[in-house]
Protein backbone atom coordinates (compact mmCIF):
# COMPACT_ATOMS: atom_id res chain seq x y z
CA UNK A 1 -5.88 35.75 -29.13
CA UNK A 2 -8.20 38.87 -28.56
CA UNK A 3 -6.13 41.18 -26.78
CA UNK A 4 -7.25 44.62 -25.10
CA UNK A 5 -5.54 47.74 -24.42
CA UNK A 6 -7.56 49.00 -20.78
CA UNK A 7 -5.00 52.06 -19.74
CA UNK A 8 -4.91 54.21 -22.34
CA UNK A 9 -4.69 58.68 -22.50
CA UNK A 10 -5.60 61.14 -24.97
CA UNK A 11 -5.28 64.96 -25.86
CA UNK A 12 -8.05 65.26 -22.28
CA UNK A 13 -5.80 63.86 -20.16
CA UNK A 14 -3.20 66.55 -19.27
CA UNK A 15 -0.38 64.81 -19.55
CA UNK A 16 -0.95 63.76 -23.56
CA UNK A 17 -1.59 65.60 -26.88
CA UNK A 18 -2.25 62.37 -28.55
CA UNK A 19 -5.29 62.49 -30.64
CA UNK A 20 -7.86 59.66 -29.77
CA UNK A 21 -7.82 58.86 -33.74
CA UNK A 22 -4.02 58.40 -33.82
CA UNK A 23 -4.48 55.94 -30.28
CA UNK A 24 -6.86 53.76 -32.03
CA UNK A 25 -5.08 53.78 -35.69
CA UNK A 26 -2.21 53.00 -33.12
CA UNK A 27 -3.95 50.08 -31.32
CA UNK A 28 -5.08 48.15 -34.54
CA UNK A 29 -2.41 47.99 -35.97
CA UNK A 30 -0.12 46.58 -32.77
CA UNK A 31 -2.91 43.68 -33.77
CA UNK A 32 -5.39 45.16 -30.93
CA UNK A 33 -8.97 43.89 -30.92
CA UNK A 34 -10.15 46.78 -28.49
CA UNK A 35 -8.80 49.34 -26.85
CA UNK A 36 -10.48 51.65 -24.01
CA UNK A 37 -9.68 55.26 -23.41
CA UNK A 38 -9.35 56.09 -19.40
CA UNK A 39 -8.36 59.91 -19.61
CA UNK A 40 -7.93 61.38 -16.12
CA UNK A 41 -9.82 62.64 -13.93
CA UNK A 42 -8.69 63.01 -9.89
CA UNK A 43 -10.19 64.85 -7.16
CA UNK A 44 -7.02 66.72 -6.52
CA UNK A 45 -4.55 69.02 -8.26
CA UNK A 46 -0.68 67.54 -8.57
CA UNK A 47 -0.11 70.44 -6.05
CA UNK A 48 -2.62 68.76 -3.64
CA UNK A 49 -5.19 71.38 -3.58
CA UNK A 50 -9.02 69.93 -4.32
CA UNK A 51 -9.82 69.93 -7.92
CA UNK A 52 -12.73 72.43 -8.93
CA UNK A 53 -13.16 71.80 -12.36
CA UNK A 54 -15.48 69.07 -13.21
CA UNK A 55 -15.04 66.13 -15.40
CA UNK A 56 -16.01 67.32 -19.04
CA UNK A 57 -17.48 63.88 -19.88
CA UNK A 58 -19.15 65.97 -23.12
CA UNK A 59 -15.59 66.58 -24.32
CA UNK A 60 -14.70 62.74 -24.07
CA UNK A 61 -18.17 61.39 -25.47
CA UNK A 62 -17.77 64.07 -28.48
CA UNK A 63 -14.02 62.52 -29.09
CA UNK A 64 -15.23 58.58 -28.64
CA UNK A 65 -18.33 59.41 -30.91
CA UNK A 66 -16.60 60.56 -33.62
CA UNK A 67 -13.63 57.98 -33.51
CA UNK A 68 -15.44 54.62 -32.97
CA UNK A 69 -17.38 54.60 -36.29
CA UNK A 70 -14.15 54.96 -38.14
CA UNK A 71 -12.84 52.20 -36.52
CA UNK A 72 -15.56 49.77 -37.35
CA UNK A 73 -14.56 46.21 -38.41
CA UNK A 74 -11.14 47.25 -37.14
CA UNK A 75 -11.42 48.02 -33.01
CA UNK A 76 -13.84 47.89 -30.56
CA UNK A 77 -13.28 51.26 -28.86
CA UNK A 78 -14.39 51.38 -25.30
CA UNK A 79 -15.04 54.77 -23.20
CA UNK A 80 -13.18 54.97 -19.57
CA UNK A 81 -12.01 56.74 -17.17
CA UNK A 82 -8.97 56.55 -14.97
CA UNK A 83 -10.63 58.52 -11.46
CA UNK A 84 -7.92 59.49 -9.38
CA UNK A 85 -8.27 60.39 -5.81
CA UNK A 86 -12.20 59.32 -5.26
CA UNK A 87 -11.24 58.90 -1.31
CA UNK A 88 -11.32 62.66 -1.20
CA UNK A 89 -14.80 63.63 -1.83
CA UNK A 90 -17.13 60.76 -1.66
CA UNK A 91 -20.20 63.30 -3.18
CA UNK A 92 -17.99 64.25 -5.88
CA UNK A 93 -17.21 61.34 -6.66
CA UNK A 94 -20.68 59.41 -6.86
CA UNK A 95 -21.02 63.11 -9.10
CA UNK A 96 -18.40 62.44 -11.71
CA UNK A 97 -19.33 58.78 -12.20
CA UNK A 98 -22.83 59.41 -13.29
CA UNK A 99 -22.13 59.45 -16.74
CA UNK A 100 -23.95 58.17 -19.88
CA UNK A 101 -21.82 55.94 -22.08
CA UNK A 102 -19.51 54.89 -19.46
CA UNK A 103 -17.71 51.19 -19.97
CA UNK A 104 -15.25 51.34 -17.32
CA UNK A 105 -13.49 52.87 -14.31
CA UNK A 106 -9.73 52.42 -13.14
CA UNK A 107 -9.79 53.94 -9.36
CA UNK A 108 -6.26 54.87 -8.91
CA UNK A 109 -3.91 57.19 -6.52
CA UNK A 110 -1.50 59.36 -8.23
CA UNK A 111 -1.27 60.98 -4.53
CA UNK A 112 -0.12 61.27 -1.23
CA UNK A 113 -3.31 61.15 1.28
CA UNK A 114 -4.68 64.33 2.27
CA UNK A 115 -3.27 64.23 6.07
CA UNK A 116 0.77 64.03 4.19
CA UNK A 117 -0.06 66.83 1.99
CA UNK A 118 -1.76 65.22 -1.02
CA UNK A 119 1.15 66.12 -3.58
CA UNK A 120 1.51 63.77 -6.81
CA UNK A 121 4.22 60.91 -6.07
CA UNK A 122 5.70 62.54 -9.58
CA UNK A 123 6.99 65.66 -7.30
CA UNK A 124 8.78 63.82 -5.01
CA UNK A 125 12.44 63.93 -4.19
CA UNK A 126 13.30 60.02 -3.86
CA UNK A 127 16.72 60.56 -2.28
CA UNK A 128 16.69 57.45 0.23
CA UNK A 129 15.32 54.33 1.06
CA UNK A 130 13.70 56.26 4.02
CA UNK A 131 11.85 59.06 1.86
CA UNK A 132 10.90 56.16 -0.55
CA UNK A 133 9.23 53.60 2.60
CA UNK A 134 7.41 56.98 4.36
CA UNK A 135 5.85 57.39 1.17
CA UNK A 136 4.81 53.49 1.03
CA UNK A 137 3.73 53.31 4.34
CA UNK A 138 1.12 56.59 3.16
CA UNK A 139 0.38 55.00 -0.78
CA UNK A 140 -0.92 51.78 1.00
CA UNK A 141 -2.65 52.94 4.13
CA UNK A 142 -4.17 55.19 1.63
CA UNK A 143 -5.13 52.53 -0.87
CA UNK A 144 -6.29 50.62 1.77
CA UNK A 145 -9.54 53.52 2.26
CA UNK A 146 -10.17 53.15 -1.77
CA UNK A 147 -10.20 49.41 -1.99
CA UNK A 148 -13.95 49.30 -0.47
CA UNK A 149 -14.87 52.14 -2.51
CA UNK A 150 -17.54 51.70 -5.48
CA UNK A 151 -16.05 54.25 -7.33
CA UNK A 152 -14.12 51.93 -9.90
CA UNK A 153 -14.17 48.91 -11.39
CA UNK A 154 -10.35 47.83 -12.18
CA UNK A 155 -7.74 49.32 -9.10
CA UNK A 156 -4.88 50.84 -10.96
CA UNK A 157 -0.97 50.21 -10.62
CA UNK A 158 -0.78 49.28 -7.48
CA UNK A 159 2.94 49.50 -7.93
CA UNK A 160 2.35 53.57 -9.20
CA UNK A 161 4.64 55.17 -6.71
CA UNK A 162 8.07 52.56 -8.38
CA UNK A 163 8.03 54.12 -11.41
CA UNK A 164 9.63 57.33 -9.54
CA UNK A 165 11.31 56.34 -6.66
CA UNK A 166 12.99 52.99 -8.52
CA UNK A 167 13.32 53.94 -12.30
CA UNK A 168 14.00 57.30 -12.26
CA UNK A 169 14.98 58.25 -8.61
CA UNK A 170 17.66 55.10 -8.51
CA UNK A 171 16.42 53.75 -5.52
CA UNK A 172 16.60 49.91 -4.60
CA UNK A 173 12.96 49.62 -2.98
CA UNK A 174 11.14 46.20 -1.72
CA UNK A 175 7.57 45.94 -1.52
CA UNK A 176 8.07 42.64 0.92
CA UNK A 177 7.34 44.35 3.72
CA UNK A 178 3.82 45.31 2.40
CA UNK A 179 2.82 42.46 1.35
CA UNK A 180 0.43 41.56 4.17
CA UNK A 181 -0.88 45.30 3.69
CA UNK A 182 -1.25 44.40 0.26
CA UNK A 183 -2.98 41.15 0.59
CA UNK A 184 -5.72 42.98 2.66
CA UNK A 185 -6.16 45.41 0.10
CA UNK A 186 -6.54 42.14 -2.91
CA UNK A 187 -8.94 40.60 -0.37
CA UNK A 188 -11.71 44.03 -0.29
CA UNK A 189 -10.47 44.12 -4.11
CA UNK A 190 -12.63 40.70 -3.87
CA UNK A 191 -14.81 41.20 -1.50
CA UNK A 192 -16.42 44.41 -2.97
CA UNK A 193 -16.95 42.59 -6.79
CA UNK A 194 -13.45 44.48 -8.29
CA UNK A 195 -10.96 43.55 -10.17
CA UNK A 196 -7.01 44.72 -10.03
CA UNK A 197 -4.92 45.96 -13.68
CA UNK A 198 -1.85 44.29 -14.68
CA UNK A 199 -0.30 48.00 -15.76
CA UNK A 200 2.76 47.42 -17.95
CA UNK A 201 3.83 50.74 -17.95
CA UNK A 202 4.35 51.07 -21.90
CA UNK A 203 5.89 47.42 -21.23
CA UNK A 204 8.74 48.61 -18.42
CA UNK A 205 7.18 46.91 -15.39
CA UNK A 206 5.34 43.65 -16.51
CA UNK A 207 7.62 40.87 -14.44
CA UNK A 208 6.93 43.19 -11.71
CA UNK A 209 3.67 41.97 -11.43
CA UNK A 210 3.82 38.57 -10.43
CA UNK A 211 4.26 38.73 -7.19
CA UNK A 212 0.82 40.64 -6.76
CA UNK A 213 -1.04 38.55 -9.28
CA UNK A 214 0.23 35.19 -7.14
CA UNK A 215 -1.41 36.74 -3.92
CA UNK A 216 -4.42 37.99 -5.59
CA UNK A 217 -4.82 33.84 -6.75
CA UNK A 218 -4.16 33.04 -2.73
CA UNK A 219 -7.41 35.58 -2.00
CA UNK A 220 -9.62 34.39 -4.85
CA UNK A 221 -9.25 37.28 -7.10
CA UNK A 222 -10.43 36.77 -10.83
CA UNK A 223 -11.15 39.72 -12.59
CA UNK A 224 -8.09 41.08 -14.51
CA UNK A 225 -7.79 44.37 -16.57
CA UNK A 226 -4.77 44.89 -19.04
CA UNK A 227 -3.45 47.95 -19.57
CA UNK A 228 -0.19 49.79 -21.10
CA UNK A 229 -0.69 53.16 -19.90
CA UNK A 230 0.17 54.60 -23.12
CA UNK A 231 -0.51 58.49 -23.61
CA UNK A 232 1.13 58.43 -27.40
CA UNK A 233 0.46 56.03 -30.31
CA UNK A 234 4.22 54.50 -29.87
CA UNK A 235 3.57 52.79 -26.67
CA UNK A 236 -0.28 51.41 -27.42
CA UNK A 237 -0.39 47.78 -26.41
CA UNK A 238 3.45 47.82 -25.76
CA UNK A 239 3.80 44.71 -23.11
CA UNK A 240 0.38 43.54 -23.04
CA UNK A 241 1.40 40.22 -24.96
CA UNK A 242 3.24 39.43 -22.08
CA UNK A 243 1.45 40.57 -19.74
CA UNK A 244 -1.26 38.32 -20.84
CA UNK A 245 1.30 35.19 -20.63
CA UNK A 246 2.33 36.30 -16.72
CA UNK A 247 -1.08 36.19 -16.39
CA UNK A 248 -1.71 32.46 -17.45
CA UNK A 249 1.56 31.41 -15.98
CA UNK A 250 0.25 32.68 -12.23
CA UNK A 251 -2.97 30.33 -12.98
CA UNK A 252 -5.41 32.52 -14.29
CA UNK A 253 -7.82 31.63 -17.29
CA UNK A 254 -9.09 35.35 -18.24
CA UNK A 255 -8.83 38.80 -18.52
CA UNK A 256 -11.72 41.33 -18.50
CA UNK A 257 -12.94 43.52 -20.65
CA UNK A 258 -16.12 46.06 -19.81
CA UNK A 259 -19.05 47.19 -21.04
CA UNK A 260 -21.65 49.96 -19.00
CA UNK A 261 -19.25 49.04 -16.44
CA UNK A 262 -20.10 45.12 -16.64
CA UNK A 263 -17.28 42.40 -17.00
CA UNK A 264 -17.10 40.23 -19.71
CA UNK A 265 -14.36 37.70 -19.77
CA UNK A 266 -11.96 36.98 -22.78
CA UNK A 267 -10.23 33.18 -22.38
CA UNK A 268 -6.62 33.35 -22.66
């Protein structure tokens, strides 16, 4: 089975020290055959205030150039970007994708919308049900404005905002009362030529995808991205085995894997 690692960080994303060399030594030897680095880059500041710093794409070609020879025979290293936040600026964002060299995009939301303050979902205080659906009711309107966007290629963790309010707040959430919000979201997804990612969360959230993957079937959805979210070496490719099996079990026959931002599709 060819497996691919699509959600990975290094040392440029600000949350990880993890050298790109260490990620990719990392990756072949969980039995990877490629692995694509999507370092962050969002719009806006954990704080909510507008990013001014530009992407330093230089930085990240500089790393990938060096690394990807080395790896040769061993991984096919792909160059990403996870692009958080590309509702915000539509100008700056058409700016920061025009890149040589890139494969792929993950569009993603790390943040509230701009009208509830824009903070990251990782500051919140998850102390009820009630704090936890407020913030829903903002993640999907506002993921509901990216969908149609051509700023990625793969939408990231739709589930992103769980990981807080569920496994480390405590909380007992349900998404069933977004699923017809999320349905509409799976059906621009489509619509617009994207794909979703199965994000296993360094393998902590991979049954939690079914549900999603069974209504992005119902809307015709096909393209699939794979991705462990790792930002160390431990947790490269950590639940993408089975991530890959949910996959075929909900009915699908592929995953994706990019190149210049093109699809190609691996059989599973």
């Amino acid at each position: 089975m060819y497996y691919a690692d699509y959600h990975t960080h290094s040392r440029l994303s600000p949350d990880s020290d993890a050298p790109l060399l260490d990620m990719a030594e990392a990756a072949a030897r969980a039995g990877l055959s490629e692995l694509c680095i999507t370092d962050h880059y969002d719009l806006v500041e954990m704080d909510g205030t507008p990013r001014t710093q530009p992407l330093d794409w230089p930085a990240a070609v500089a790393q990938w150039e060096e690394v990807r020879p080395r790896m040769a025979g061993r991984l096919i290293l792909k160059l990403g970007v996870e692009f958080g936040s590309p509702t915000y600026d539509h100008t700056a964002a058409r700016r920061t994708l025009d890149q040589s060299l890139l494969d792929f995009v993950i569009g993603s939301l790390h943040n509230y919308s701009p009208e509830a303050g824009g903070a990251d979902f990782y500051l919140g205080d998850y102390t009820s049900p009630e704090i936890c659906y407020a913030a829903l009711d903002d993640y999907f309107a506002h993921m509901a404005r990216l969908a149609p966007l051509p700023f990625y290629d793969s939408l990231g963790h739709i589930i992103y905002p769980l990981r807080y309010m569920c496994m480390r707040d405590g909380q007992s959430v349900s998404l069933d009362r977004y699923m017809d919000a999320i349905r509409e979201i799976l059906k621009t997804v489509v619509e617009t030529g994207h794909g979703i990612e199965v994000n296993t969360y360094n393998g902590r959230t991979v049954s939690d995808w079914r549900p999603i993957l069974d209504l992005y079937r119902e809307v015709g959805g096909e393209i699939l991205t794979v991705g462990s979210d790792a930002h160390a070496p431990r947790n490269v490719a950590r639940g993408i085995r089975d991530a890959y099996a949910l996959i075929a079990e909900a009915g699908f026959r592929y995953v994706a894997v990019y190149a210049r931002r093109k699809p190609a599709f691996i059989p599973l």
